[in-house]
Protein backbone atom coordinates (compact mmCIF):
# COMPACT_ATOMS: atom_id res chain seq x y z
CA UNK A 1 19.10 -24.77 25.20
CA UNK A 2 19.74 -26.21 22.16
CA UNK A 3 22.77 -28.83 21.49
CA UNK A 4 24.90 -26.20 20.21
CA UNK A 5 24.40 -23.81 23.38
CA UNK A 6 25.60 -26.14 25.73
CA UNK A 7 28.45 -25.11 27.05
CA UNK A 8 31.50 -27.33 27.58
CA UNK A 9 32.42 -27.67 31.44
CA UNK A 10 36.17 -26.66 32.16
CA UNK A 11 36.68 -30.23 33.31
CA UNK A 12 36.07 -31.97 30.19
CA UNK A 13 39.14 -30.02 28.60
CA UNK A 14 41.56 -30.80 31.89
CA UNK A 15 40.76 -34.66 31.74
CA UNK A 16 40.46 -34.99 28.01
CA UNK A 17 43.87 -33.06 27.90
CA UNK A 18 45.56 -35.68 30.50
CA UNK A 19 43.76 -38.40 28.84
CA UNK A 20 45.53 -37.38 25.72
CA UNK A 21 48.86 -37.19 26.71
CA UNK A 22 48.40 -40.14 29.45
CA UNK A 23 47.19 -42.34 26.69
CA UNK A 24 49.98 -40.83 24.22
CA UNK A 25 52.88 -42.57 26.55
CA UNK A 26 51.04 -45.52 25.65
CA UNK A 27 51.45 -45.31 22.39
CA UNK A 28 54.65 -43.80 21.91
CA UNK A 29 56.06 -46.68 24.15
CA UNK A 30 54.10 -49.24 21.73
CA UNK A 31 55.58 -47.58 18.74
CA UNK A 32 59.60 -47.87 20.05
CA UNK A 33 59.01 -51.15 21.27
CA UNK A 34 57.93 -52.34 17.50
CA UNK A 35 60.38 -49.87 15.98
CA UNK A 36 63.30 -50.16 18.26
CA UNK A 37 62.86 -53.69 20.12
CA UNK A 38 65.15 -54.28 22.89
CA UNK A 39 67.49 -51.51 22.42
CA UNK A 40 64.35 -49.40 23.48
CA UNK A 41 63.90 -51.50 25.95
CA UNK A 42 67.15 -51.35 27.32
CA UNK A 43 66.83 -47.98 27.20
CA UNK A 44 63.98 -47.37 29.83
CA UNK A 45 65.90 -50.00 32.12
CA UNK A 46 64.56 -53.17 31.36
CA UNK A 47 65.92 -56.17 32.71
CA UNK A 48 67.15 -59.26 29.98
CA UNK A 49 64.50 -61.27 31.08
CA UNK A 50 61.78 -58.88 31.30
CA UNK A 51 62.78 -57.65 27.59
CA UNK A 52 62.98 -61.44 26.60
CA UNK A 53 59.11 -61.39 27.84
CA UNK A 54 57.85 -58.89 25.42
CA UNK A 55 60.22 -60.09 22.73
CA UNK A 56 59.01 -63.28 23.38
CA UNK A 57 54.86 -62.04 23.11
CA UNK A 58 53.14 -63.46 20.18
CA UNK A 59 51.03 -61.43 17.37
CA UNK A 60 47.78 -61.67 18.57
CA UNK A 61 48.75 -60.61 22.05
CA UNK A 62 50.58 -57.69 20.12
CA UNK A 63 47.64 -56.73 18.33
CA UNK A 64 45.57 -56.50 22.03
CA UNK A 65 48.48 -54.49 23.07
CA UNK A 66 47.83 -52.30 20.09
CA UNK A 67 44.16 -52.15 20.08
CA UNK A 68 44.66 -51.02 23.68
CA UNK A 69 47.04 -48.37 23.69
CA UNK A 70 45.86 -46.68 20.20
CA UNK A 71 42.04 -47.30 21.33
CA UNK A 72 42.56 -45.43 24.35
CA UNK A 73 44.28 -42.36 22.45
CA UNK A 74 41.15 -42.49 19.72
CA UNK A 75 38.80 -42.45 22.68
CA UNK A 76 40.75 -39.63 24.27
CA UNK A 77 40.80 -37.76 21.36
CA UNK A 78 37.22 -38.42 21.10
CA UNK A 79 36.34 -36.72 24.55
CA UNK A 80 38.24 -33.49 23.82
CA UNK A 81 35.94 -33.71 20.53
CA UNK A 82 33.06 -34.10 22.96
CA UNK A 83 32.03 -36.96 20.74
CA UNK A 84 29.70 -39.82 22.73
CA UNK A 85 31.95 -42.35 20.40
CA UNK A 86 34.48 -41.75 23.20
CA UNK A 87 32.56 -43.82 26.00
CA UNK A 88 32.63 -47.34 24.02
CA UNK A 89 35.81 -46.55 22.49
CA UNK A 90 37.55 -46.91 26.13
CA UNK A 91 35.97 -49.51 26.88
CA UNK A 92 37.72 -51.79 24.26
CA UNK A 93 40.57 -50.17 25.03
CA UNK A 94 40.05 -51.23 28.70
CA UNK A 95 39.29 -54.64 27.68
CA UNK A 96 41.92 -54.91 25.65
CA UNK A 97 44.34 -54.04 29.25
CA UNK A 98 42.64 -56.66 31.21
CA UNK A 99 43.04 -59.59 28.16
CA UNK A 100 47.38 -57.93 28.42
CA UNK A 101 47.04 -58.61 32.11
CA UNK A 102 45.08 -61.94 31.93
CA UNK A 103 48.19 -62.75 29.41
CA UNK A 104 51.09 -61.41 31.61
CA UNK A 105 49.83 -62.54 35.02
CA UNK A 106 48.10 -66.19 33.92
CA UNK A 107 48.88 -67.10 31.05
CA UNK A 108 52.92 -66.39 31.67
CA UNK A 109 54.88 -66.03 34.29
CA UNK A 110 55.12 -61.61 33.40
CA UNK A 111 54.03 -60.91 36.40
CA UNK A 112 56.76 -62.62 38.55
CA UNK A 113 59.22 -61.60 35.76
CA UNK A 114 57.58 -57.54 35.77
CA UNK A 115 57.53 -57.34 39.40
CA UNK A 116 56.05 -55.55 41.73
CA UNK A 117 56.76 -51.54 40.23
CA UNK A 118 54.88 -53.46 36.71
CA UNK A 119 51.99 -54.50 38.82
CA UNK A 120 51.55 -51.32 40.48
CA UNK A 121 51.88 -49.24 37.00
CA UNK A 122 49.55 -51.65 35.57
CA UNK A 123 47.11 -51.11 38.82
CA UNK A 124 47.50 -47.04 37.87
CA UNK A 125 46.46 -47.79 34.11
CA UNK A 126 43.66 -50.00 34.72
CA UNK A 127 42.05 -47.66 37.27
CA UNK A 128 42.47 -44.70 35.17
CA UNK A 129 41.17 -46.49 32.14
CA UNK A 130 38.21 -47.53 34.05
CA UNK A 131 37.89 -43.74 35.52
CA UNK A 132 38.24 -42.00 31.86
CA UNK A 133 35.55 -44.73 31.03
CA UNK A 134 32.96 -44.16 33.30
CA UNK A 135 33.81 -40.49 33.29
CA UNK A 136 32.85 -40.41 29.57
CA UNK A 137 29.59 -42.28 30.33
CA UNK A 138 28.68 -39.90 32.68
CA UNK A 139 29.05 -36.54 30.51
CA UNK A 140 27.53 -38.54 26.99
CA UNK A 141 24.52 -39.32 30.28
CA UNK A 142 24.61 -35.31 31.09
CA UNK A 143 24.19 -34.67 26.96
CA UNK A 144 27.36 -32.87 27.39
CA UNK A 145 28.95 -35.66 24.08
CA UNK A 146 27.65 -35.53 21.09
């Protein structure tokens, strides 16, 4: 068969489709926090002090927050393309996560002022991040990206 006769597997549409709109909560959260601040915040119950973290984030941890979220839709957009760029795509997006973590939980006290529903959401992200990565290894390995 060549390239263009390989048929796409019904599960590459379901998971790039969740990946998609996962990743697009991501972004559209991103995008109110910089447009709206901490009336957005507010909004989605934030506490003071956990709004007074983010507001209090500086600009290169900002841009790693960026990188993250919009790197993660790219590279989800990229799978339902069946595009091989998908693969390392996620993975700086995943790297970017774990440098927002490294921030929140040692380098501040986030994760004491996030609690414990934060460190479980954050535990949900990183594994699907890590699962949408390897999963996109795996079909680029099978010849099913391109």
């Amino acid at each position: 068969m060549t390239e263009s006769q390989v048929k796409t597997p019904w599960h590459i549409w379901l998971i790039g489709a969740f990946a998609v709109l996962f990743n697009s909560v991501g972004v559209f959260d991103f995008l109110m926090s910089m447009a709206q601040g901490a009336k957005y915040q507010a909004s989605v119950g934030m506490t003071p002090d956990q709004i007074a973290h983010y507001q209090g984030m500086p600009s290169w941890m900002m841009a790693v927050w960026a990188v993250g979220v919009f790197g993660a839709l790219l590279a989800s957009i990229l799978l339902l393309l069946r595009r091989k760029l998908a693969f390392p795509v996620f993975v700086i997006s995943l790297a970017a996560f774990l440098i927002s973590l490294l921030y929140t939980y040692v380098l501040t006290n986030g994760g004491v002022i996030m609690g414990q529903q934060m460190s479980i959401t954050s535990a949900v992200i990183a594994g699907l991040l890590v699962f949408f990565s390897v999963y996109s290894r795996f079909m680029s390995a099978r010849g099913l990206l391109r």
